[in-house]
C-alpha atoms as a PDB file:
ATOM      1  CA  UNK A   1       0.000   0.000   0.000  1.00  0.00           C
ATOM      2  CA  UNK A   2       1.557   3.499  -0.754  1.00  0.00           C
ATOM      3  CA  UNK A   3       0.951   6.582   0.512  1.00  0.00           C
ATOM      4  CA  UNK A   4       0.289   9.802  -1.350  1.00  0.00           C
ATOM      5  CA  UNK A   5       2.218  12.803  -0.488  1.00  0.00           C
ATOM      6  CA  UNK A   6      -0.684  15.308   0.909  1.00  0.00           C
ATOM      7  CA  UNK A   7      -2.136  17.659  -2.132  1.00  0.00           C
ATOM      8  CA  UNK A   8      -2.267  21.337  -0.885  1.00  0.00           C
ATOM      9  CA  UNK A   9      -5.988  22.837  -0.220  1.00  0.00           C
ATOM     10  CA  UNK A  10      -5.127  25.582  -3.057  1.00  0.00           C
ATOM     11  CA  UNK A  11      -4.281  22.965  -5.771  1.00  0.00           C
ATOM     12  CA  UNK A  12      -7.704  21.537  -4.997  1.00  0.00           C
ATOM     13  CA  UNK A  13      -9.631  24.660  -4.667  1.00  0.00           C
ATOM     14  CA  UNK A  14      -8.165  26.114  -8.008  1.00  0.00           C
ATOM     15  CA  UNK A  15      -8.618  23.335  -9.641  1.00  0.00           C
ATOM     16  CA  UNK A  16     -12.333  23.276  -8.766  1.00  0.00           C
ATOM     17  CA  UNK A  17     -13.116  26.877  -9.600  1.00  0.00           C
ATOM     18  CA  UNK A  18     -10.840  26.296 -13.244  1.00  0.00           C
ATOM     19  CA  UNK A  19     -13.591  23.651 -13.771  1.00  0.00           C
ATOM     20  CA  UNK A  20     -16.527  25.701 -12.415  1.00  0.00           C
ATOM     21  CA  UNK A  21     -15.535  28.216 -15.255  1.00  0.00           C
ATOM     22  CA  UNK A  22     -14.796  26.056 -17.380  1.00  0.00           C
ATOM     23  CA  UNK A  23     -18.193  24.803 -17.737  1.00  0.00           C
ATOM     24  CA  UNK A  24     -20.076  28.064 -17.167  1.00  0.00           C
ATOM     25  CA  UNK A  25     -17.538  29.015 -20.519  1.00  0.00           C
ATOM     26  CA  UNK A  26     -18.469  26.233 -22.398  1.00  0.00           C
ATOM     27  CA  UNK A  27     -22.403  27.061 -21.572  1.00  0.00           C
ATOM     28  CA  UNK A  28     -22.440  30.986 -22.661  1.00  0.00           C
ATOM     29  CA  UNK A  29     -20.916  29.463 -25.701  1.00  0.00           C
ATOM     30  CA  UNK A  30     -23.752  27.233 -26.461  1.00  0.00           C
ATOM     31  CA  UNK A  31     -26.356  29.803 -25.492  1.00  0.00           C
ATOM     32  CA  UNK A  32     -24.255  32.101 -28.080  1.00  0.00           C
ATOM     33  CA  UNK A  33     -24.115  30.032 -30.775  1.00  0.00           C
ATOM     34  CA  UNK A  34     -27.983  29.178 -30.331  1.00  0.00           C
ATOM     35  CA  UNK A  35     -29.369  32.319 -30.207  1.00  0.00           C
ATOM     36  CA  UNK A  36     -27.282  33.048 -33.671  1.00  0.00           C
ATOM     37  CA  UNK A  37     -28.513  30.115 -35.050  1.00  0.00           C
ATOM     38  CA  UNK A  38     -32.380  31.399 -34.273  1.00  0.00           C
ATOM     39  CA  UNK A  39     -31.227  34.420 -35.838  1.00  0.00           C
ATOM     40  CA  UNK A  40     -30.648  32.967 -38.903  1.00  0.00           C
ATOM     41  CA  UNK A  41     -33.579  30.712 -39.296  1.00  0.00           C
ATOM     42  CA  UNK A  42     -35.795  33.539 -38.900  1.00  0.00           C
ATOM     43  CA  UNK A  43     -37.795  34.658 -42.072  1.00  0.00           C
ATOM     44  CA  UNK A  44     -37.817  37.959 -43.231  1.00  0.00           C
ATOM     45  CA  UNK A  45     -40.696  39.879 -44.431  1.00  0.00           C
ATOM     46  CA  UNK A  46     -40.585  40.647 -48.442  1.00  0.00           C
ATOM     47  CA  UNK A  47     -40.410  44.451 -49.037  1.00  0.00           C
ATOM     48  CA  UNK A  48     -43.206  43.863 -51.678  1.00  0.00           C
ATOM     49  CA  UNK A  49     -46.451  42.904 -51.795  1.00  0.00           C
ATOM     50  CA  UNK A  50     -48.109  40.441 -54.657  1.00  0.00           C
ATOM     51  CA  UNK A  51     -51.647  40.693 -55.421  1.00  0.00           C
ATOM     52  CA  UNK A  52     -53.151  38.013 -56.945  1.00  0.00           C
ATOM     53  CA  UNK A  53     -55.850  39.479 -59.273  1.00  0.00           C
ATOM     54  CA  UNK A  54     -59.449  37.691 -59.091  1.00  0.00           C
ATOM     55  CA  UNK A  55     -61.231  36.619 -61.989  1.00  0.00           C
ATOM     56  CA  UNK A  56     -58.836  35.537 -64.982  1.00  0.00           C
ATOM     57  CA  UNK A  57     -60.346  32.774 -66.159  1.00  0.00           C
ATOM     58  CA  UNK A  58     -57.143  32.009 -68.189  1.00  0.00           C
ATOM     59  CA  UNK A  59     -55.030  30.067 -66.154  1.00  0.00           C
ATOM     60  CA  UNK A  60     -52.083  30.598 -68.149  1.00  0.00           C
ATOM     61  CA  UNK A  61     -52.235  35.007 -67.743  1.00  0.00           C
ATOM     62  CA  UNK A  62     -51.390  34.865 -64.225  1.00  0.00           C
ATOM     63  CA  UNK A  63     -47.554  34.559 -63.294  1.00  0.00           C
END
């Protein structure tokens, strides 16, 4: 059976707040990336309107 030499408290506790930030890093990434991803899957409104006239009875006149 061996024995470890004793790890000091401050290896431990900066190691623990490196992966605490870490994470919350990696998860303000993801929330980044989604919300530019929404961005881009959003349609956009035409800046013209099409009116479809009523009444042709020649199905080939309309467009």
């Amino acid at each position: 059976m061996s024995i470890l030499p004793p790890v000091p408290v401050g290896v431990i506790v900066c190691s623990v707040i490196a992966v605490v930030i870490g994470i919350a890093l990696l998860g303000v990434g993801f929330l980044l990336l989604q919300e530019k991803a929404a961005k881009r899957s959003r349609v956009q409104s035409p800046n013209t309107t099409v009116i479809h006239p009523h009444g042709i009875r020649d199905p080939t006149q309309t467009r």
